[in-house]
N, C-alpha and C. Protein backbone atom coordinates (compact mmCIF):
# COMPACT_ATOMS: atom_id res chain seq x y z
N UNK A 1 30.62 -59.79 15.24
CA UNK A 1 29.74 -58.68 15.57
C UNK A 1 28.28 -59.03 15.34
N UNK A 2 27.56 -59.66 14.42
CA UNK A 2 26.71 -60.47 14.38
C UNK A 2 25.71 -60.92 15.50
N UNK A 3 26.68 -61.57 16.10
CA UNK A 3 26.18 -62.30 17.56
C UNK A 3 25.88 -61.32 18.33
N UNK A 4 26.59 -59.93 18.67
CA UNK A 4 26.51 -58.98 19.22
C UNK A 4 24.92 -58.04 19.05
N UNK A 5 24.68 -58.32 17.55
CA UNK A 5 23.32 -57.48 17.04
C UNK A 5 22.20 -57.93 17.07
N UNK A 6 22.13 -59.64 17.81
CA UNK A 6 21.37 -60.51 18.20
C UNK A 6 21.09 -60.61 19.23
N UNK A 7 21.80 -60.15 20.51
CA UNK A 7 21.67 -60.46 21.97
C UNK A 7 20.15 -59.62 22.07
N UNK A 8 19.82 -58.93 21.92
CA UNK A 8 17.93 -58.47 21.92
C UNK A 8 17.48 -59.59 22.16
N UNK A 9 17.71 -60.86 21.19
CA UNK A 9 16.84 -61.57 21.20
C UNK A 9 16.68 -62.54 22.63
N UNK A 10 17.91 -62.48 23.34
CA UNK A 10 18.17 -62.65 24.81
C UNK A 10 17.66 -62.09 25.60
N UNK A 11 16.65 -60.91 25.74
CA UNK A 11 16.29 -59.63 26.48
C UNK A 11 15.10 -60.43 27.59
N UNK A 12 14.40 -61.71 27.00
CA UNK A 12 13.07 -62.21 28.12
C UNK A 12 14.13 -62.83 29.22
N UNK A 13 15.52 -63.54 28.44
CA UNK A 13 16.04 -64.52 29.74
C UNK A 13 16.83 -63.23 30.58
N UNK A 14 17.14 -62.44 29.77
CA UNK A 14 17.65 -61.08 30.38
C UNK A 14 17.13 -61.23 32.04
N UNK A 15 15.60 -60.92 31.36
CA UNK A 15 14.63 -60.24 32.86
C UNK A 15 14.29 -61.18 34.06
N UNK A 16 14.41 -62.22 33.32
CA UNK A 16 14.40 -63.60 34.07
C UNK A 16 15.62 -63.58 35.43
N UNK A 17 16.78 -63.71 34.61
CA UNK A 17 17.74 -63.68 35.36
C UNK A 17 17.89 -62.18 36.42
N UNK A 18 17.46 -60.98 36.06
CA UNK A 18 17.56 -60.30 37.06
C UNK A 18 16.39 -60.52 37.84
N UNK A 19 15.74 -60.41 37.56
CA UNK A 19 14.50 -61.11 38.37
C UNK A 19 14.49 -62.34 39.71
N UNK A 20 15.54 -63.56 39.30
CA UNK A 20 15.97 -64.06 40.34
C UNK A 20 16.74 -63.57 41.51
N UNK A 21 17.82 -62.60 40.58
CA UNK A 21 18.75 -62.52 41.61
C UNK A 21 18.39 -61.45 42.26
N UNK A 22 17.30 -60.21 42.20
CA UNK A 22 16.89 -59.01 42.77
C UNK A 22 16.14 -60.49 43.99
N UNK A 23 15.27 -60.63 43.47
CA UNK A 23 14.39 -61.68 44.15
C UNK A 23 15.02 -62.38 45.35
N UNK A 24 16.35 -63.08 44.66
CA UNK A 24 17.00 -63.37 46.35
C UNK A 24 17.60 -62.94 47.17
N UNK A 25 18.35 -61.69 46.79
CA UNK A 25 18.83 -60.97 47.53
C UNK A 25 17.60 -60.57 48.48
N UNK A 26 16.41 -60.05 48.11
CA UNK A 26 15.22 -59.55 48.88
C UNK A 26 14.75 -60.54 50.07
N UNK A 27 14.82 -61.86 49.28
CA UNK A 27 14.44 -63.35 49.98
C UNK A 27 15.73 -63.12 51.09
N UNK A 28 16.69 -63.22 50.98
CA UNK A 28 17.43 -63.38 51.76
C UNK A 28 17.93 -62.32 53.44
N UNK A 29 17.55 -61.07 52.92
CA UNK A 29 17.83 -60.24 53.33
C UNK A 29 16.50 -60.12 54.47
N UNK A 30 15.37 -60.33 53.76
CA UNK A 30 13.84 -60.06 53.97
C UNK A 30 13.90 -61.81 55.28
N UNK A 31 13.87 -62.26 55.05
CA UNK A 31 13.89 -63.96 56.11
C UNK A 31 15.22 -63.44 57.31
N UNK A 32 16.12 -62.42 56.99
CA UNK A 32 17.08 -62.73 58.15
C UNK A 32 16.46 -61.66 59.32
N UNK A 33 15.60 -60.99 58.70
CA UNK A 33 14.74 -60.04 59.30
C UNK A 33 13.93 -60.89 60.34
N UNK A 34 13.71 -61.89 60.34
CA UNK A 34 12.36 -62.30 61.43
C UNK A 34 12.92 -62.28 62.69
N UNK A 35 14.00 -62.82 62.99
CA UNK A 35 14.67 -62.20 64.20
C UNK A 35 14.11 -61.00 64.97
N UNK A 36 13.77 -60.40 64.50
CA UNK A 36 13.28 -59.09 65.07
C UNK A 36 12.29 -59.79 65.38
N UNK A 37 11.32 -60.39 65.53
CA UNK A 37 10.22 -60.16 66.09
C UNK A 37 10.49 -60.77 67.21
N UNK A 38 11.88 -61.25 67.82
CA UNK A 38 11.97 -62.10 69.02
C UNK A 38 12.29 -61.08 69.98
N UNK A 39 12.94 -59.68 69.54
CA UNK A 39 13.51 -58.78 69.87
C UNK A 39 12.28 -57.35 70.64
N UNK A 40 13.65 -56.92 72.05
CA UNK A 40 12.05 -56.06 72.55
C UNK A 40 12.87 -54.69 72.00
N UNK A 41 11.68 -53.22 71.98
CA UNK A 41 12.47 -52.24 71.87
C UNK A 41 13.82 -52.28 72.79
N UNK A 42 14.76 -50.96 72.33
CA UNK A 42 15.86 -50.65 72.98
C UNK A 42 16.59 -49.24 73.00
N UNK A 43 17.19 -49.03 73.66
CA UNK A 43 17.86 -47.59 73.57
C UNK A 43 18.70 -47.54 71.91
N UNK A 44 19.10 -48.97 71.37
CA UNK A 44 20.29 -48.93 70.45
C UNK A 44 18.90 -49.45 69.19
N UNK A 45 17.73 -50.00 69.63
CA UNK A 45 16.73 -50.70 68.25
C UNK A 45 15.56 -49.94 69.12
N UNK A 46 15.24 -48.38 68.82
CA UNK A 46 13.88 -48.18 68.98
C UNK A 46 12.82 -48.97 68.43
N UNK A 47 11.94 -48.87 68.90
CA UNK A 47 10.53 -49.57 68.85
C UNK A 47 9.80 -48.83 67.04
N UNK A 48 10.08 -47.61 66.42
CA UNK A 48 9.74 -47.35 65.54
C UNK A 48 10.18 -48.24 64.15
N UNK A 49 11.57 -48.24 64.78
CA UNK A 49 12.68 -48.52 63.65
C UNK A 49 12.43 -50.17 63.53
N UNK A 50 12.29 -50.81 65.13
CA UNK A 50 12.00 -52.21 65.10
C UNK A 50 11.06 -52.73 64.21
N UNK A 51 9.98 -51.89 64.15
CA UNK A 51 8.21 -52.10 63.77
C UNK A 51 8.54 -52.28 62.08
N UNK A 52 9.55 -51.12 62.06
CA UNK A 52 10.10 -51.42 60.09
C UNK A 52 10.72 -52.34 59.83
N UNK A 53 11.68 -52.99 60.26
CA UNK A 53 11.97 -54.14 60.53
C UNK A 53 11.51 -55.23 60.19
N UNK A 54 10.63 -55.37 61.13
CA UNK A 54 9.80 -56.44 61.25
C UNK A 54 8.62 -56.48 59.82
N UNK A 55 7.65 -55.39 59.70
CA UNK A 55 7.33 -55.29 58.36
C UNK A 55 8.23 -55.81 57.31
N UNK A 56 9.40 -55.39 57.06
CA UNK A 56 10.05 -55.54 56.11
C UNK A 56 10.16 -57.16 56.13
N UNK A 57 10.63 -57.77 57.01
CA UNK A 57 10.60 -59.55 57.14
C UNK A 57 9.70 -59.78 56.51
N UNK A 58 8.25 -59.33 56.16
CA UNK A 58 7.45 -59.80 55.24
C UNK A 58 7.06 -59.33 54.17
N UNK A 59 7.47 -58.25 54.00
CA UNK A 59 7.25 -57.59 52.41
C UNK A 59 8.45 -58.51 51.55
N UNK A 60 9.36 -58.22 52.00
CA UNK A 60 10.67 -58.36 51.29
C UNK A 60 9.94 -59.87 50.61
N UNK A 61 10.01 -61.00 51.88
CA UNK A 61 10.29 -62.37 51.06
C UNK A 61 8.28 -62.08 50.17
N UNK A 62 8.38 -61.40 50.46
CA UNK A 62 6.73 -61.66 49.34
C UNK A 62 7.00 -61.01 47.98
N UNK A 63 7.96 -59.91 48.12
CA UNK A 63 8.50 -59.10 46.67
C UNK A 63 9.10 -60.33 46.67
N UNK A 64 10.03 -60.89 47.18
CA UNK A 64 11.05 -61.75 45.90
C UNK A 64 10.29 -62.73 45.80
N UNK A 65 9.21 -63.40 46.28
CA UNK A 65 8.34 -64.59 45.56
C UNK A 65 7.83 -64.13 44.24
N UNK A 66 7.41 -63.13 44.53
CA UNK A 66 6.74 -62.32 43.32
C UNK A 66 7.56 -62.21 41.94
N UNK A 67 8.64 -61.39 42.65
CA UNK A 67 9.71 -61.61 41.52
C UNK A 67 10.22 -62.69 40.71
N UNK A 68 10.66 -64.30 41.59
CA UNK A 68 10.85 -65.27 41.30
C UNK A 68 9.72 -65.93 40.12
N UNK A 69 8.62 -65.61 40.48
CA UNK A 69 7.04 -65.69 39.74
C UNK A 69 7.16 -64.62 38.39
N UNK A 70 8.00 -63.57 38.42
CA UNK A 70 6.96 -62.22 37.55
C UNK A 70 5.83 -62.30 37.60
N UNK A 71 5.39 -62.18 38.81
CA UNK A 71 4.07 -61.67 39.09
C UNK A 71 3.59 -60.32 39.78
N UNK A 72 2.89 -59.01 39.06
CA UNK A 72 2.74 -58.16 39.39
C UNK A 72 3.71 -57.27 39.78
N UNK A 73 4.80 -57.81 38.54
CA UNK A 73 6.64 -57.20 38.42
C UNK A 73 6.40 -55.51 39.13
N UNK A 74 5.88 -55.16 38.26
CA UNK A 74 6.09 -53.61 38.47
C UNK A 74 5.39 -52.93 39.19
N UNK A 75 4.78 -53.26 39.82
CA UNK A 75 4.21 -52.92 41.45
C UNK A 75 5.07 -53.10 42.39
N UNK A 76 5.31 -54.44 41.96
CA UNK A 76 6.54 -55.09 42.86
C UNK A 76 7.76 -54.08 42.84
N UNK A 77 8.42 -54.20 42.01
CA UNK A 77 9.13 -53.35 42.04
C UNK A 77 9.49 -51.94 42.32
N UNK A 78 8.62 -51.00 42.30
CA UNK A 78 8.25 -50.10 42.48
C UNK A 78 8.54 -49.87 44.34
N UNK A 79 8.03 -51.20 44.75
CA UNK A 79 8.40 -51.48 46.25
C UNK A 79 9.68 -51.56 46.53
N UNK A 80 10.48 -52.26 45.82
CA UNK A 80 11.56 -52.78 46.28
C UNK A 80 12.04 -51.53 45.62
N UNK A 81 12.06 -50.10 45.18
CA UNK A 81 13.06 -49.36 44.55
C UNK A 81 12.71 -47.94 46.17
N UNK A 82 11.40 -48.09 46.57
CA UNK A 82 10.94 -47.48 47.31
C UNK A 82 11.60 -48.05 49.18
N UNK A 83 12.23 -49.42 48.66
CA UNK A 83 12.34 -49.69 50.06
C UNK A 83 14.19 -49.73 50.21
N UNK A 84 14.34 -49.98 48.79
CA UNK A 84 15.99 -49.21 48.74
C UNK A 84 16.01 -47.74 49.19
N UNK A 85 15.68 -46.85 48.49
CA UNK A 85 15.91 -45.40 48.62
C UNK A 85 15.93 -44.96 50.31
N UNK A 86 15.17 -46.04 51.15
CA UNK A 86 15.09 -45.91 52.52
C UNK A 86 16.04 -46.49 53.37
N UNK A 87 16.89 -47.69 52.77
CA UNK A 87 17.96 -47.73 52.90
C UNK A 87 19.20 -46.78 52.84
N UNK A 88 19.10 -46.50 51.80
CA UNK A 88 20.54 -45.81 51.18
C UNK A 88 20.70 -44.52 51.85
N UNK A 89 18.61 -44.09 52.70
CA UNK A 89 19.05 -42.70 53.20
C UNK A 89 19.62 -42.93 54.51
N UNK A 90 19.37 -44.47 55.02
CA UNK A 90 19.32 -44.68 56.33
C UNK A 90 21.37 -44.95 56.57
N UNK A 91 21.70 -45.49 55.39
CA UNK A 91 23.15 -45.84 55.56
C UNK A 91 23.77 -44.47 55.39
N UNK A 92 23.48 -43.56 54.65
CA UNK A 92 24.40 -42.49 53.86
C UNK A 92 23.89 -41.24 54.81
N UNK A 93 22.56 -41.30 55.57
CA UNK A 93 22.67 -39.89 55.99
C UNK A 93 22.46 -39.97 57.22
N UNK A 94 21.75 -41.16 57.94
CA UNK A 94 21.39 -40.86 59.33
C UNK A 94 22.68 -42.05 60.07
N UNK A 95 23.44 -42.61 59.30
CA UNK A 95 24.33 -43.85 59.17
C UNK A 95 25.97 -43.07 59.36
N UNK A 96 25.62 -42.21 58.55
CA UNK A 96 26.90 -41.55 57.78
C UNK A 96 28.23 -42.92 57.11
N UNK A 97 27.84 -43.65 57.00
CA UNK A 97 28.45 -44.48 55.88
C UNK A 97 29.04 -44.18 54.73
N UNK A 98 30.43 -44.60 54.07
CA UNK A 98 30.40 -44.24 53.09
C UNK A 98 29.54 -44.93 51.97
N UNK A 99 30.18 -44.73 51.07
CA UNK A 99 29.31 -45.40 49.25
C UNK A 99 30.04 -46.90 49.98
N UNK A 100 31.29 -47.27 49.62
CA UNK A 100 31.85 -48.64 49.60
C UNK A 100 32.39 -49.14 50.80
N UNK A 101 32.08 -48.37 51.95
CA UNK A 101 33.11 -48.86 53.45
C UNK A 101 32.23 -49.61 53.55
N UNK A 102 32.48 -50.60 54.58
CA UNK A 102 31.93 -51.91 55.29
C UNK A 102 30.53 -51.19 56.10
N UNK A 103 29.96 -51.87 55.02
CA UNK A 103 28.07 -51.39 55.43
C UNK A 103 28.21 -50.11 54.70
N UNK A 104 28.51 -50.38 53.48
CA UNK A 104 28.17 -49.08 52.85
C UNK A 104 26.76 -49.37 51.75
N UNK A 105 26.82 -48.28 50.78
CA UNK A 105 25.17 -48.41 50.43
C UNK A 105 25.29 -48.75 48.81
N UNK A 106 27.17 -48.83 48.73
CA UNK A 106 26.99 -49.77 47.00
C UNK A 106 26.12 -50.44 46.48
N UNK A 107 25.79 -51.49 47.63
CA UNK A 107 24.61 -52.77 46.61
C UNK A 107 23.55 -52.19 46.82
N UNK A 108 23.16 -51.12 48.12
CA UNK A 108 21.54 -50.92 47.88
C UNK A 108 21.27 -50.02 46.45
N UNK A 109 22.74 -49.44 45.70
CA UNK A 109 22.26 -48.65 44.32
C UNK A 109 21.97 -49.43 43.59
N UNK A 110 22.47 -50.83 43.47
CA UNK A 110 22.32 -51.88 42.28
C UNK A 110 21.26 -51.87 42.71
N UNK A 111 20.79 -52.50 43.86
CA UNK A 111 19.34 -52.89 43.85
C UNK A 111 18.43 -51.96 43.34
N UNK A 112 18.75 -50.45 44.09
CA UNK A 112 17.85 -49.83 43.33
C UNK A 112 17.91 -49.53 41.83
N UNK A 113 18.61 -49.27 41.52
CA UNK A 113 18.72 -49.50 40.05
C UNK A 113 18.10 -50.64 39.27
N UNK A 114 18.28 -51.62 39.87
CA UNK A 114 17.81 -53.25 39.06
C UNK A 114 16.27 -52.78 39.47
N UNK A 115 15.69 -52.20 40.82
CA UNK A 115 14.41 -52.31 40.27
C UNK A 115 13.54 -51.19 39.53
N UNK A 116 14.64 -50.20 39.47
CA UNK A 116 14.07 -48.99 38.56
C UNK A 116 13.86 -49.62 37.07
N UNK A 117 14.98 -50.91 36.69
CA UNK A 117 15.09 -50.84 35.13
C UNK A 117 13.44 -52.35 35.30
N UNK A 118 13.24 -53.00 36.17
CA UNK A 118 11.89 -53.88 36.54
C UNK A 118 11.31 -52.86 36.57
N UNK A 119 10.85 -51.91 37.00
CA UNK A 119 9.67 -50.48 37.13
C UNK A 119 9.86 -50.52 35.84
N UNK A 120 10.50 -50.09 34.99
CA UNK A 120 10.30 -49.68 33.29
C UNK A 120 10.43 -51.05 32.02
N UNK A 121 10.99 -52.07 32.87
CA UNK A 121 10.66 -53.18 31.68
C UNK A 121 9.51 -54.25 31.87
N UNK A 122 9.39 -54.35 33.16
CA UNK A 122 8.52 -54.94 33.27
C UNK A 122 9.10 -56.08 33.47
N UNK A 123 7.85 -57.76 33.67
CA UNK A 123 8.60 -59.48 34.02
C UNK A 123 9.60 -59.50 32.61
N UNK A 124 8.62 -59.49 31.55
CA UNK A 124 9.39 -60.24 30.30
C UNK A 124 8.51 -61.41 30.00
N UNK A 125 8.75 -62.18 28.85
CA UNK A 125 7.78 -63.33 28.25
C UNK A 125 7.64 -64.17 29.06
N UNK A 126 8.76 -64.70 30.19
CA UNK A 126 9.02 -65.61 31.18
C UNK A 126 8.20 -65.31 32.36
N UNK A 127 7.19 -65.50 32.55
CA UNK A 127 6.77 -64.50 33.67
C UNK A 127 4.86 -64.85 34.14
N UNK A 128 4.49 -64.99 34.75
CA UNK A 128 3.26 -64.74 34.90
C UNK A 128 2.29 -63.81 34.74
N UNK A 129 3.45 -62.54 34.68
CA UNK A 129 2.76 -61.35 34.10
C UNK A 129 2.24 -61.56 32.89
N UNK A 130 2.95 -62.16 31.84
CA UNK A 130 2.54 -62.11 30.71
C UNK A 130 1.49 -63.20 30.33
N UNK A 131 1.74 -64.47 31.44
CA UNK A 131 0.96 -65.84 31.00
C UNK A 131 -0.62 -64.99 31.79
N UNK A 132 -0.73 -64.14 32.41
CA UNK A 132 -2.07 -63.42 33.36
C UNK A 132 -2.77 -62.50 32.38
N UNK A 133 -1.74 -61.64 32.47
CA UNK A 133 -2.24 -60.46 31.90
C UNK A 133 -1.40 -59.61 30.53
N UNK A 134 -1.21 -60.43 29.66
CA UNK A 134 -0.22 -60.13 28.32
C UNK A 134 0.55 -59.14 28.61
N UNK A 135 1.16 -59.13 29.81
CA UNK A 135 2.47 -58.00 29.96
C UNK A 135 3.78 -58.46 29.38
């Protein structure tokens, strides 16, 4: 139990590690996006929805550089919890998706969640935030 009352002291590689993996999921998700810009409007990809799209191809991989960095974590984040919630409305209400069916909006809660708990913890010691600006 010991070891158990010590893991705190794990809490910077903690943020580290979510930090990557929010980060690539964003990287990943955010780069498969450029496609769209090869793409014209359509009856099935309006031109509004496209335009978000396409934005998103470059926010995304710039949040997860950021992230990968902890740099300007909680701004950052703040984005990526703001660009979930637009997901989850887009799968669950205009989608009608369930929570877990195929294309459902399970992982966009982790995500949002992982960057609500980045909105309130911040990079961590590992981070540029802190080597910048003692965050």
């Amino acid at each position: 139990m010991r070891f158990l009352a010590n893991l705190h002291q794990l809490s910077d590689w903690g943020l580290l590690a979510l930090r990557l993996g929010v980060g690539m999921s964003f990287w990943v998700h955010g780069t498969s996006k450029r496609a769209m810009w090869k793409m014209a409007p359509s009856p099935q990809m309006p031109a509004g929805f496209l335009s978000t799209l396409r934005l998103l191809s470059i926010v995304e991989p710039l949040g997860a550089a950021a992230a990968f960095a902890g740099f300007l974590m909680q701004p950052v984040a703040v984005g990526f919890v703001i660009i979930m919630l637009g997901a989850i409305r887009l799968k669950a209400v205009q989608m009608h998706r369930g929570f877990s069916a195929d294309g459902g909006w399970e992982l966009d809660l982790v995500l949002l969640s992982a960057g609500l708990a980045l909105v309130s913890l911040g990079a961590g010691a590992i981070s540029l935030d802190r080597l910048l600006f003692g965050l």
